[in-house]
Each structure stands twice: as C-alpha cells, then as structure tokens.
N, C-alpha and C. Protein backbone atom coordinates (compact mmCIF):
# COMPACT_ATOMS: atom_id res chain seq x y z
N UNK A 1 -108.52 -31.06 -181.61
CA UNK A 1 -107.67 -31.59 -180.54
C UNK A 1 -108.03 -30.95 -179.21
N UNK A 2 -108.52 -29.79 -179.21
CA UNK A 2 -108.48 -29.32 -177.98
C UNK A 2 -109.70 -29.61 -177.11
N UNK A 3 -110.86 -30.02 -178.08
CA UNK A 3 -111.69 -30.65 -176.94
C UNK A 3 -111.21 -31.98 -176.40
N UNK A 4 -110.66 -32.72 -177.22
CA UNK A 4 -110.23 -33.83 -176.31
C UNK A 4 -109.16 -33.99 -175.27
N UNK A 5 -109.00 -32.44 -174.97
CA UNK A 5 -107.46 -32.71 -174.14
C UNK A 5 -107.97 -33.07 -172.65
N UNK A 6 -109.14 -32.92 -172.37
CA UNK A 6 -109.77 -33.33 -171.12
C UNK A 6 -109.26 -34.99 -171.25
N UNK A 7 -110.24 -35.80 -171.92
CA UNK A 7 -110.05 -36.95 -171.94
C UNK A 7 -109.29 -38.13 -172.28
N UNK A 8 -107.82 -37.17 -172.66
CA UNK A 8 -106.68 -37.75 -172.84
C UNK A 8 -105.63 -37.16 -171.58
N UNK A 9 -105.91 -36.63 -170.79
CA UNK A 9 -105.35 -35.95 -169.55
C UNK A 9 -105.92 -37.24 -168.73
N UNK A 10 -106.81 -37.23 -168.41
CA UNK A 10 -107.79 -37.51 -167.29
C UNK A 10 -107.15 -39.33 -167.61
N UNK A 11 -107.20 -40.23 -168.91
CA UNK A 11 -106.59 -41.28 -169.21
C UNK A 11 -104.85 -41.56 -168.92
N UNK A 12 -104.45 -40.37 -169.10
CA UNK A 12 -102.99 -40.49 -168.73
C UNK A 12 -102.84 -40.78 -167.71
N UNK A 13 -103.39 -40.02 -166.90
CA UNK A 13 -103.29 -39.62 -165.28
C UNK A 13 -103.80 -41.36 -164.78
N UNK A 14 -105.34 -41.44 -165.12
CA UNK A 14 -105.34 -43.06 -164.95
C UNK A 14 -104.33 -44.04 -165.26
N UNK A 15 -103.96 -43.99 -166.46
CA UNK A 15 -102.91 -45.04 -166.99
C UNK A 15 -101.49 -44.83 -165.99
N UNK A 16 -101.52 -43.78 -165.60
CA UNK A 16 -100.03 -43.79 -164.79
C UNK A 16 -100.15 -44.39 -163.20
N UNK A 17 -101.54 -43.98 -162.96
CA UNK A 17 -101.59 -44.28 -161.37
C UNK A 17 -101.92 -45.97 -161.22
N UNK A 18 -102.50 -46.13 -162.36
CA UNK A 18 -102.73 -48.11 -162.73
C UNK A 18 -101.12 -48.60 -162.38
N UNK A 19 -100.18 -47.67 -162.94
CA UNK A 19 -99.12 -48.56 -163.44
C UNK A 19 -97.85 -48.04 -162.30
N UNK A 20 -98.20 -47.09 -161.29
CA UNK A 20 -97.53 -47.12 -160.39
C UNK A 20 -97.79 -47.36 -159.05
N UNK A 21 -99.29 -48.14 -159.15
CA UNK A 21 -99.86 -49.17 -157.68
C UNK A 21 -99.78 -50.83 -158.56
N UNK A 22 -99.51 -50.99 -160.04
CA UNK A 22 -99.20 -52.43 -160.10
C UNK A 22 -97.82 -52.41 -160.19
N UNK A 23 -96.53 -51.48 -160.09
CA UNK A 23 -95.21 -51.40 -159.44
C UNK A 23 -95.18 -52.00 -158.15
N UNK A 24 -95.74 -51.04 -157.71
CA UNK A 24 -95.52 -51.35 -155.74
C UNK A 24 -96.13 -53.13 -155.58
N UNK A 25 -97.43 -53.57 -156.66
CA UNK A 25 -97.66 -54.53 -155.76
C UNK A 25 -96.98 -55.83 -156.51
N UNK A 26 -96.74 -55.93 -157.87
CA UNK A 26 -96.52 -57.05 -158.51
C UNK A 26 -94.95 -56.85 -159.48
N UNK A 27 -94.32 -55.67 -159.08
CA UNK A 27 -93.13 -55.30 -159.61
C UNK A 27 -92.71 -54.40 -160.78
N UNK A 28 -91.81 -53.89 -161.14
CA UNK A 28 -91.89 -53.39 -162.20
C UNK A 28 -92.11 -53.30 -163.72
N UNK A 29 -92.06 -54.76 -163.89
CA UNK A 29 -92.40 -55.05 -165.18
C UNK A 29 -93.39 -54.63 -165.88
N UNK A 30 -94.36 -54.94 -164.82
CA UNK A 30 -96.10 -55.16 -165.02
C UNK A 30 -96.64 -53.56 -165.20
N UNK A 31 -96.10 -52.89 -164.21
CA UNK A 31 -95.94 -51.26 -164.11
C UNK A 31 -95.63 -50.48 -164.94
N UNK A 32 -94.75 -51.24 -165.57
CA UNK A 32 -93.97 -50.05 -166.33
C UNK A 32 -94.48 -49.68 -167.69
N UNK A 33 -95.44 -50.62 -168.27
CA UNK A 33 -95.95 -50.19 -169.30
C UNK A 33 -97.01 -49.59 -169.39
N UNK A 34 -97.93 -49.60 -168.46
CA UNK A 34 -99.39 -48.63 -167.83
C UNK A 34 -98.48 -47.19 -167.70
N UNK A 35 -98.24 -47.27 -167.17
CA UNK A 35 -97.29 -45.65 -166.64
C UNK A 35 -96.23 -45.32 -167.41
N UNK A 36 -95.76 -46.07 -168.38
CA UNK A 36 -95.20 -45.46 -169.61
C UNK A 36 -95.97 -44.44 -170.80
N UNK A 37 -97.23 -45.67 -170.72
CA UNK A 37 -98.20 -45.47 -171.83
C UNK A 37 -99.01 -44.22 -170.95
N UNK A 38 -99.14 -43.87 -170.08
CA UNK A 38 -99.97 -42.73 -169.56
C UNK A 38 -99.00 -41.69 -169.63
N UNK A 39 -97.91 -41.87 -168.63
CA UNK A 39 -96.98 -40.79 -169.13
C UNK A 39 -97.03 -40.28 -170.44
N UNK A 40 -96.92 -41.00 -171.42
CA UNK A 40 -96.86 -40.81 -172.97
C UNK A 40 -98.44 -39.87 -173.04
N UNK A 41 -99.39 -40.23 -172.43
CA UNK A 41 -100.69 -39.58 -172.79
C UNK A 41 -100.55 -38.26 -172.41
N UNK A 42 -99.63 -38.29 -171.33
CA UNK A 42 -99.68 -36.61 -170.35
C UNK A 42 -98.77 -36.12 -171.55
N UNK A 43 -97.64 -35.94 -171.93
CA UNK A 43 -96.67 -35.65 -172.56
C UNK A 43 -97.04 -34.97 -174.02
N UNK A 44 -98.30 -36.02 -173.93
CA UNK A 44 -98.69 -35.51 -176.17
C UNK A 44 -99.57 -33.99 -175.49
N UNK A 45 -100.48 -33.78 -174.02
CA UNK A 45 -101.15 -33.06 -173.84
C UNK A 45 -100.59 -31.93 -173.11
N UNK A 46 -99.29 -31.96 -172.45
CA UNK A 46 -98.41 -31.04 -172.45
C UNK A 46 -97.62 -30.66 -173.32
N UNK A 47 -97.40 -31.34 -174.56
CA UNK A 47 -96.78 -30.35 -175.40
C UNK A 47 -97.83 -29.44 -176.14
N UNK A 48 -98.89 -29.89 -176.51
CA UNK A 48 -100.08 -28.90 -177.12
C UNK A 48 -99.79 -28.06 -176.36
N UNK A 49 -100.09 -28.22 -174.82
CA UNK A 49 -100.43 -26.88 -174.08
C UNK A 49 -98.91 -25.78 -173.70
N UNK A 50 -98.02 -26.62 -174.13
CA UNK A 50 -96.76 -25.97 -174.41
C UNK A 50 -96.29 -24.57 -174.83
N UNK A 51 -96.81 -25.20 -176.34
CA UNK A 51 -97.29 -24.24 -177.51
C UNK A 51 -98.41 -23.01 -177.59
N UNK A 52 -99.25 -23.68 -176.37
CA UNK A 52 -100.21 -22.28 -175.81
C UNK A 52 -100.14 -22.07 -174.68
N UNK A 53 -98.92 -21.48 -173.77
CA UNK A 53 -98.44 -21.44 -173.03
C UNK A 53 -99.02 -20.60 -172.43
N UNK A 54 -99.34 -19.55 -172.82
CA UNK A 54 -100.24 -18.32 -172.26
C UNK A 54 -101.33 -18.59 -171.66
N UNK A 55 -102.24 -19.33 -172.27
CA UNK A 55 -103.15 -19.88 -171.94
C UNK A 55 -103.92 -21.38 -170.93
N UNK A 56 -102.06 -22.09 -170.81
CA UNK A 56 -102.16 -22.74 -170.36
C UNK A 56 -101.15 -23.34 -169.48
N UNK A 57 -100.90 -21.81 -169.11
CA UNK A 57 -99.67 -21.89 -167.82
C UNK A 57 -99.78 -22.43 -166.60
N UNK A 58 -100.81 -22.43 -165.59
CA UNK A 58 -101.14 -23.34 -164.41
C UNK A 58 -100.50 -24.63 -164.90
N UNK A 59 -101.39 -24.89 -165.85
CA UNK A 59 -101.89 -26.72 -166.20
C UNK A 59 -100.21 -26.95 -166.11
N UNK A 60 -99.27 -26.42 -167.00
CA UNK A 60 -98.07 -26.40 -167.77
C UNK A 60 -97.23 -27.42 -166.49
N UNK A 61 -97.37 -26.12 -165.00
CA UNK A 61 -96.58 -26.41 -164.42
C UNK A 61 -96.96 -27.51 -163.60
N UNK A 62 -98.14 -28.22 -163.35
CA UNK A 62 -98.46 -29.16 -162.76
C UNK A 62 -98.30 -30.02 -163.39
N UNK A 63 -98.21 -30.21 -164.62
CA UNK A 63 -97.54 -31.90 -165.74
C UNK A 63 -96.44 -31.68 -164.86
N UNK A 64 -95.73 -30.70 -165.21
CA UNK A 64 -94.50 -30.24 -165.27
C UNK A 64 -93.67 -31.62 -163.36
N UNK A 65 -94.62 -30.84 -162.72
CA UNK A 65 -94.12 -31.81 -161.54
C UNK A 65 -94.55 -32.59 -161.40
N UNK A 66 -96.34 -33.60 -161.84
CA UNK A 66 -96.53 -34.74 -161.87
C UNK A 66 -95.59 -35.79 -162.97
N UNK A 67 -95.18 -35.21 -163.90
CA UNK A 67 -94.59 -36.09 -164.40
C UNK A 67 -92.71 -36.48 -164.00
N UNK A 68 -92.27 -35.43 -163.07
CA UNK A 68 -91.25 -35.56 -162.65
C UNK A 68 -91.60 -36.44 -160.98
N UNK A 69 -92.52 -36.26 -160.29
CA UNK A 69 -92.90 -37.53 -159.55
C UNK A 69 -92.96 -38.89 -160.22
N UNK A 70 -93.76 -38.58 -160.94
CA UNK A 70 -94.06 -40.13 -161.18
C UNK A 70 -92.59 -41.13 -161.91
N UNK A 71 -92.12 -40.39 -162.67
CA UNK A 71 -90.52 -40.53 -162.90
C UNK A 71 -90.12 -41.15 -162.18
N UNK A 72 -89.75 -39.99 -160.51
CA UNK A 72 -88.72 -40.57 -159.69
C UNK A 72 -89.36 -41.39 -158.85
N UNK A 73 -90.50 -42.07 -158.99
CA UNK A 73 -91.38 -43.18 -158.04
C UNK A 73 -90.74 -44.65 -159.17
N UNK A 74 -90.75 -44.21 -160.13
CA UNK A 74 -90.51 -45.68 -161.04
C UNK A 74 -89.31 -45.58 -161.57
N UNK A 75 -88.13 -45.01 -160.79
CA UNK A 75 -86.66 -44.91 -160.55
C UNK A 75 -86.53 -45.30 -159.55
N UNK A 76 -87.13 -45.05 -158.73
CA UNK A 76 -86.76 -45.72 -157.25
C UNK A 76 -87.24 -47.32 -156.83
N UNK A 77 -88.64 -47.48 -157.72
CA UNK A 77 -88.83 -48.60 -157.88
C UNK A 77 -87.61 -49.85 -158.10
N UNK A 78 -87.23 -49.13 -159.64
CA UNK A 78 -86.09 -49.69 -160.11
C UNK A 78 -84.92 -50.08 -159.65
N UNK A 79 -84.50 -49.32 -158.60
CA UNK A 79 -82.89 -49.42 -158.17
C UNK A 79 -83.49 -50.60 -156.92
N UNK A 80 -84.70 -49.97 -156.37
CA UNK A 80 -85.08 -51.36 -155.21
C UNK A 80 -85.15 -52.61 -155.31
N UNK A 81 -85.90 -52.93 -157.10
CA UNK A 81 -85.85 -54.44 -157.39
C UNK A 81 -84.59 -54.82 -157.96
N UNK A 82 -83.60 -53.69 -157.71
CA UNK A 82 -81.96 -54.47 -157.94
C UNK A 82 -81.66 -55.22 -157.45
C-alpha cells in the first residue's frame, strides 16, 4: 500500500478539483460525484497515514485542511443552487 499512496493522492486531488470546476460550471450534480469520489481517494490515504502519524504528520495536516476546503466549496455550492 504504501507505494501507491503517491498515486492515489495525486488521483484524489485530481478527482476533486474535476468535480469542483464542473460545480461552478454545470452545477452540482455533475460535481458532486468527481469530488465525492476523490475526496473518498484522499480519505482512504489519510487514514493510512493516520495510523503513521509520526511519520506522516506534515502530509496529515494538509488533507486535514484540503479536505475541509473542498467541503465548504461544495456546501456553499449547495445552499447557492437553492
């Protein structure tokens, strides 16, 4: 697992930024499952690095706030196409 945590990071991160520039341009629907499904990619690769916390404390805290951005970008989305 741990060699692939590069290339399941690096896919998340893609899959989320796909799915929070097809938010902004074609709505949330379309969005929300790219950037669900990436989120989900960051999430399986922050909890590994969770668990090796010592070792992977920087990384920890930068999920830590990219994934609380990207959150409140496709919350805010949401309340706008109310």
């Amino acid at each position: 697992m741990k060699k692939y945590l590069r290339e399941i990071e690096v896919s998340g991160l893609i899959l989320t930024a796909i799915g929070i520039v097809c938010a902004l341009i074609w709505g949330t629907s379309f969005g929300a499952w790219a950037c669900g499904f990436g989120l989900l990619l960051l999430l399986v690769v922050f909890l590994y690095k969770a668990f090796h916390w010592k070792e992977y404390e920087r990384d920890n805290k930068q999920y830590i706030f990219i994934i609380l951005i990207a959150i409140l970008i496709l919350f805010i989305q949401i309340l706008i196409k109310r």
